[in-house]
N, C-alpha and C. Protein backbone atom coordinates (compact mmCIF):
# COMPACT_ATOMS: atom_id res chain seq x y z
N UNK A 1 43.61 -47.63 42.79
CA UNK A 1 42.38 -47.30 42.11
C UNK A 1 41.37 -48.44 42.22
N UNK A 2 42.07 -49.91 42.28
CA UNK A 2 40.59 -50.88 42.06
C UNK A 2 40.52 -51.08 43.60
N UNK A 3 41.22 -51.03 44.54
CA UNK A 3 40.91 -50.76 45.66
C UNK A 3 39.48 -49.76 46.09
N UNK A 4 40.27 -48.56 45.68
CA UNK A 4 38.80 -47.69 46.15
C UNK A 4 37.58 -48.20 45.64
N UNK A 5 37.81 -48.76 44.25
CA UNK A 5 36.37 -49.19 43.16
C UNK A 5 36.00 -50.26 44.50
N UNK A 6 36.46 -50.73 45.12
CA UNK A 6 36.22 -52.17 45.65
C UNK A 6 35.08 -51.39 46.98
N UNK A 7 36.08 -50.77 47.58
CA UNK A 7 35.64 -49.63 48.55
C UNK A 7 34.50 -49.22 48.50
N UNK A 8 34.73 -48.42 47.76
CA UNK A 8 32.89 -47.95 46.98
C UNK A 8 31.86 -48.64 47.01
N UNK A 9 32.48 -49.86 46.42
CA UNK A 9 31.22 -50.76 45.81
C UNK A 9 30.79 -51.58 47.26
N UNK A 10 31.87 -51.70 48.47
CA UNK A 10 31.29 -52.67 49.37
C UNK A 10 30.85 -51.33 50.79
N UNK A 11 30.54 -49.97 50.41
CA UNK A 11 30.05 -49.22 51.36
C UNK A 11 28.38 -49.50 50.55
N UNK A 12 28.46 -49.05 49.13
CA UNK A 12 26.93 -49.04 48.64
C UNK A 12 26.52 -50.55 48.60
N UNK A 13 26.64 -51.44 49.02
CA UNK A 13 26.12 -52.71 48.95
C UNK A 13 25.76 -52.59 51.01
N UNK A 14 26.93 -52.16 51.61
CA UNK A 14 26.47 -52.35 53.22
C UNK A 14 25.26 -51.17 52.90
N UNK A 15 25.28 -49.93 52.52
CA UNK A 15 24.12 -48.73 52.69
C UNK A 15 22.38 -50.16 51.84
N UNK A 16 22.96 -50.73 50.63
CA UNK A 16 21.90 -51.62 50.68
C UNK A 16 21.11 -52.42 51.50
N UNK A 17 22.20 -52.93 52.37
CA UNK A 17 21.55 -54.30 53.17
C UNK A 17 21.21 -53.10 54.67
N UNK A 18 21.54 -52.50 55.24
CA UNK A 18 21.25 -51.71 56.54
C UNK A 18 19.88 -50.82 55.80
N UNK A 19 19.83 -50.67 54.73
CA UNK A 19 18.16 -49.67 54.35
C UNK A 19 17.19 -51.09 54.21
N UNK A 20 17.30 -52.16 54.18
CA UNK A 20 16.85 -53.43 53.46
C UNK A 20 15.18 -53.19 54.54
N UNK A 21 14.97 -52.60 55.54
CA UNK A 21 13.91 -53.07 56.11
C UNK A 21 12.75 -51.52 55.37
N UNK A 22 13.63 -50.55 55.28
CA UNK A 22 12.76 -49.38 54.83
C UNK A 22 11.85 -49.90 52.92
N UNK A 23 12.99 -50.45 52.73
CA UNK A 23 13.07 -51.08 51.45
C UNK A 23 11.91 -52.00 51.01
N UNK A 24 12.00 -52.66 51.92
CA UNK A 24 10.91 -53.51 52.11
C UNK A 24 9.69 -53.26 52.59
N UNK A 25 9.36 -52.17 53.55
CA UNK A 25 8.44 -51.79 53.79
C UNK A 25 7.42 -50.88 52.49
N UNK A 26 8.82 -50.26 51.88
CA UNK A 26 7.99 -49.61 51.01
C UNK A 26 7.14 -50.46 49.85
N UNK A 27 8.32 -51.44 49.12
CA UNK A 27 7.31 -52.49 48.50
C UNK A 27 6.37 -52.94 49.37
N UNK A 28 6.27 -53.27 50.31
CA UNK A 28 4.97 -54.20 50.60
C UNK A 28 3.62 -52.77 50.65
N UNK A 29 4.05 -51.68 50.41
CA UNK A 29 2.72 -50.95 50.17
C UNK A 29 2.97 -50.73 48.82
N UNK A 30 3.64 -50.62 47.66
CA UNK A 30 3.27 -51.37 46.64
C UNK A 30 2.77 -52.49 46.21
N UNK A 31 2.75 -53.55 47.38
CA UNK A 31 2.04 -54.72 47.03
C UNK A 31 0.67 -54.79 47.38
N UNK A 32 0.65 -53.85 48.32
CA UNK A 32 -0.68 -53.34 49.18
C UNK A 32 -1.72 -52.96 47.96
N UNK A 33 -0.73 -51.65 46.92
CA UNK A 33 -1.62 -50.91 45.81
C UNK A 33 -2.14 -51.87 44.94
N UNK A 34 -0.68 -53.16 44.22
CA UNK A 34 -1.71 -53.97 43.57
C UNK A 34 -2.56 -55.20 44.11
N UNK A 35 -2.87 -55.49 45.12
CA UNK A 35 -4.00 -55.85 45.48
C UNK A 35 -5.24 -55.36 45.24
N UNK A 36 -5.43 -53.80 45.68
CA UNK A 36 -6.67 -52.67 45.38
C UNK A 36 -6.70 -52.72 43.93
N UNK A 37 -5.69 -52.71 43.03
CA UNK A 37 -5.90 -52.61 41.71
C UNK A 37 -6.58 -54.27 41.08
N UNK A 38 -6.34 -55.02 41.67
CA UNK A 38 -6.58 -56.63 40.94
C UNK A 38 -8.39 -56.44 41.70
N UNK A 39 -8.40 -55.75 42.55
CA UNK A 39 -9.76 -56.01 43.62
C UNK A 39 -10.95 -54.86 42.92
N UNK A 40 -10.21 -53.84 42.56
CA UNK A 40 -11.09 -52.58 41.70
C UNK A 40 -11.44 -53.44 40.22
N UNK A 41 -10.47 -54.29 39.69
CA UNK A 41 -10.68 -54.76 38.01
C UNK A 41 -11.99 -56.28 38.05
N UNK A 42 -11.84 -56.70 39.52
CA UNK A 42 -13.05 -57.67 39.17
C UNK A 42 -14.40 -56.80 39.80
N UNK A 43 -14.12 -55.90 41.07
CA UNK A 43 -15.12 -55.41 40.99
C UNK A 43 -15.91 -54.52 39.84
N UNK A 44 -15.00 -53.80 38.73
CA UNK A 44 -15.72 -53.56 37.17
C UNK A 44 -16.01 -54.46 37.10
N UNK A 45 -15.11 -55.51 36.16
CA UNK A 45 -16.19 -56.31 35.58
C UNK A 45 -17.21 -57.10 36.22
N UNK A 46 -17.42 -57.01 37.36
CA UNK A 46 -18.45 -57.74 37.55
C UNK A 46 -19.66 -56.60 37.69
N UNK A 47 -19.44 -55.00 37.71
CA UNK A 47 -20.60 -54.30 37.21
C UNK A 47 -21.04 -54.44 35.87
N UNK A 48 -19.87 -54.59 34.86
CA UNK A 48 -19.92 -54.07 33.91
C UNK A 48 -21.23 -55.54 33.18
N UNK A 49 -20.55 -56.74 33.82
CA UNK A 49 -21.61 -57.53 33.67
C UNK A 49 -23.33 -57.78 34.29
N UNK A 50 -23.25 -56.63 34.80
CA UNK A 50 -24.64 -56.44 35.82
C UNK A 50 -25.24 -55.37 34.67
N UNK A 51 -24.85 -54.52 34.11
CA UNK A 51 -25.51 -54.12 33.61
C UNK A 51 -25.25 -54.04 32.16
N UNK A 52 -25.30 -55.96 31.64
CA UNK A 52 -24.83 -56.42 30.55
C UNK A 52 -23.90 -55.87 29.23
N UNK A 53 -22.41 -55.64 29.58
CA UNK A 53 -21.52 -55.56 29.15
C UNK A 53 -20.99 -56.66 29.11
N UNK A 54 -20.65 -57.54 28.25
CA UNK A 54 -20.01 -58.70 28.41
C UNK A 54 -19.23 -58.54 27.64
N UNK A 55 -17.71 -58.97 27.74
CA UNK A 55 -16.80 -59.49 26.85
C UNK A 55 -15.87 -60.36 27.16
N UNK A 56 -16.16 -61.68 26.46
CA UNK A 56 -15.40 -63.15 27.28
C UNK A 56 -13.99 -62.96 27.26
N UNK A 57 -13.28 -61.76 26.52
CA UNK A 57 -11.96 -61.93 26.10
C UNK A 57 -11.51 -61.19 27.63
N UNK A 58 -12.17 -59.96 28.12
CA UNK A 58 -11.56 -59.28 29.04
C UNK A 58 -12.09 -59.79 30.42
N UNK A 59 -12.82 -60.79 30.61
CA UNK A 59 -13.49 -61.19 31.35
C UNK A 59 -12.43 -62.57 31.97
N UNK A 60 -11.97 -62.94 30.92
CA UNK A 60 -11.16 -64.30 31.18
C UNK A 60 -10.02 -63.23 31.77
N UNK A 61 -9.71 -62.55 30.86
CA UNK A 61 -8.33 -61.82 31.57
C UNK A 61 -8.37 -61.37 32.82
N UNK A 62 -9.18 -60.79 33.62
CA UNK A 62 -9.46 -59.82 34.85
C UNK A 62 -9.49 -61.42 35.29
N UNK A 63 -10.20 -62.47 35.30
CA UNK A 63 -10.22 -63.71 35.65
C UNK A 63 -8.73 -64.50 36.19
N UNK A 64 -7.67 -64.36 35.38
CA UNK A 64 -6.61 -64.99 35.21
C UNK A 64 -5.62 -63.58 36.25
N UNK A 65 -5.84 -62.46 36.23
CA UNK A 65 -5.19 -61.62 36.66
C UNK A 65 -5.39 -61.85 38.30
N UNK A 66 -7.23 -62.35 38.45
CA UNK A 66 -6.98 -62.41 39.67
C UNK A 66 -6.55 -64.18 40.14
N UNK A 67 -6.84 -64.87 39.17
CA UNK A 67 -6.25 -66.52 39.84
C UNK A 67 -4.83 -65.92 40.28
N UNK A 68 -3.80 -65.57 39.08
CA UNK A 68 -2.52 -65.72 39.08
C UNK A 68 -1.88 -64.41 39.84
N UNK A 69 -2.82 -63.41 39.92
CA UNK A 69 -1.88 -62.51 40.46
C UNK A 69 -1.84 -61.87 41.96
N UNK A 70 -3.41 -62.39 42.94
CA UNK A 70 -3.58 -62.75 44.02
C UNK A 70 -2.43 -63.36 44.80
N UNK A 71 -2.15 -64.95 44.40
CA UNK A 71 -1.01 -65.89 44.89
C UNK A 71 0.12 -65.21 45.11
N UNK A 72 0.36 -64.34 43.92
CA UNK A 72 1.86 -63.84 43.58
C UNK A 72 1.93 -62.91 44.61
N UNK A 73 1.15 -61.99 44.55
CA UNK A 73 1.87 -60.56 45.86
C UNK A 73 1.24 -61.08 46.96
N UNK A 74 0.55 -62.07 47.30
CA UNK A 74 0.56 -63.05 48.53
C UNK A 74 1.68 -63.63 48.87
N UNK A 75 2.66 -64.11 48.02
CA UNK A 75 4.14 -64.70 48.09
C UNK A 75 4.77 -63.53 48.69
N UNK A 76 4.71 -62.48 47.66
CA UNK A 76 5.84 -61.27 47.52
C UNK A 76 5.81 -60.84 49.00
N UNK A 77 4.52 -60.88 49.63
CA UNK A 77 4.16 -59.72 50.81
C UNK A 77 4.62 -60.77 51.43
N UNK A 78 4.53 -62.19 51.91
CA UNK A 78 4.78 -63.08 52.88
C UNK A 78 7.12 -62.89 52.67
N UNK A 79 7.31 -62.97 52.01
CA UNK A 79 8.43 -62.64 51.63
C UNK A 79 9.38 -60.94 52.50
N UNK A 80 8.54 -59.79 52.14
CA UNK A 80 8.80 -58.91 52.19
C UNK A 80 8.90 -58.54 53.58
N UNK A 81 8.11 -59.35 54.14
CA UNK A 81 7.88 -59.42 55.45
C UNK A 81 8.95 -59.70 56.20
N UNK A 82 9.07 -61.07 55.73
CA UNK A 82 10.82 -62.14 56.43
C UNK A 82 12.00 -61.16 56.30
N UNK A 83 12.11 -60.79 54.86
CA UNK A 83 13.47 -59.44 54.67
C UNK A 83 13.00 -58.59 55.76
N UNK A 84 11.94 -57.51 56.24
CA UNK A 84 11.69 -56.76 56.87
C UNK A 84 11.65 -56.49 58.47
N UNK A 85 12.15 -57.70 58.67
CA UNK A 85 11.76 -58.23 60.01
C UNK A 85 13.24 -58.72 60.69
């Protein structure tokens, strides 16, 4: 019985690593989407400040979303790539 468990567990770990490039492809167009999403939130606010909407609280945030979250799926995608490849 812990045989087969063993069995099992080291066919769905090989079906893991042999899908690893589909896998990866698909995140990196999830990483693709949040790019468009971090790129759509400064392009608002920077209408929303054109036609004076201001609010420093959401302004810093869309701010910080794009310092910190640019870098990050810049990593992820440079990453996703190496697995994919």
């Amino acid at each position: 019985m812990i045989g087969a468990i063993g069995r099992n567990l080291a066919n769905k770990l090989q079906n893991v690593y042999a899908n690893r490039r589909s896998y990866a492809a698909t995140a990196q167009k999830l990483v693709g989407g949040g790019r468009k999403i971090i790129s759509a939130l400064g392009r608002a606010n920077e209408f929303a400040s054109k036609i004076g909407i201001s609010n420093p609280q959401i302004s810093g945030a869309v701010g910080a979303i794009q310092q910190y979250g640019n870098p990050a799926l810049d990593f992820a995608d440079s990453e996703l790539s190496r697995v994919g490849n």
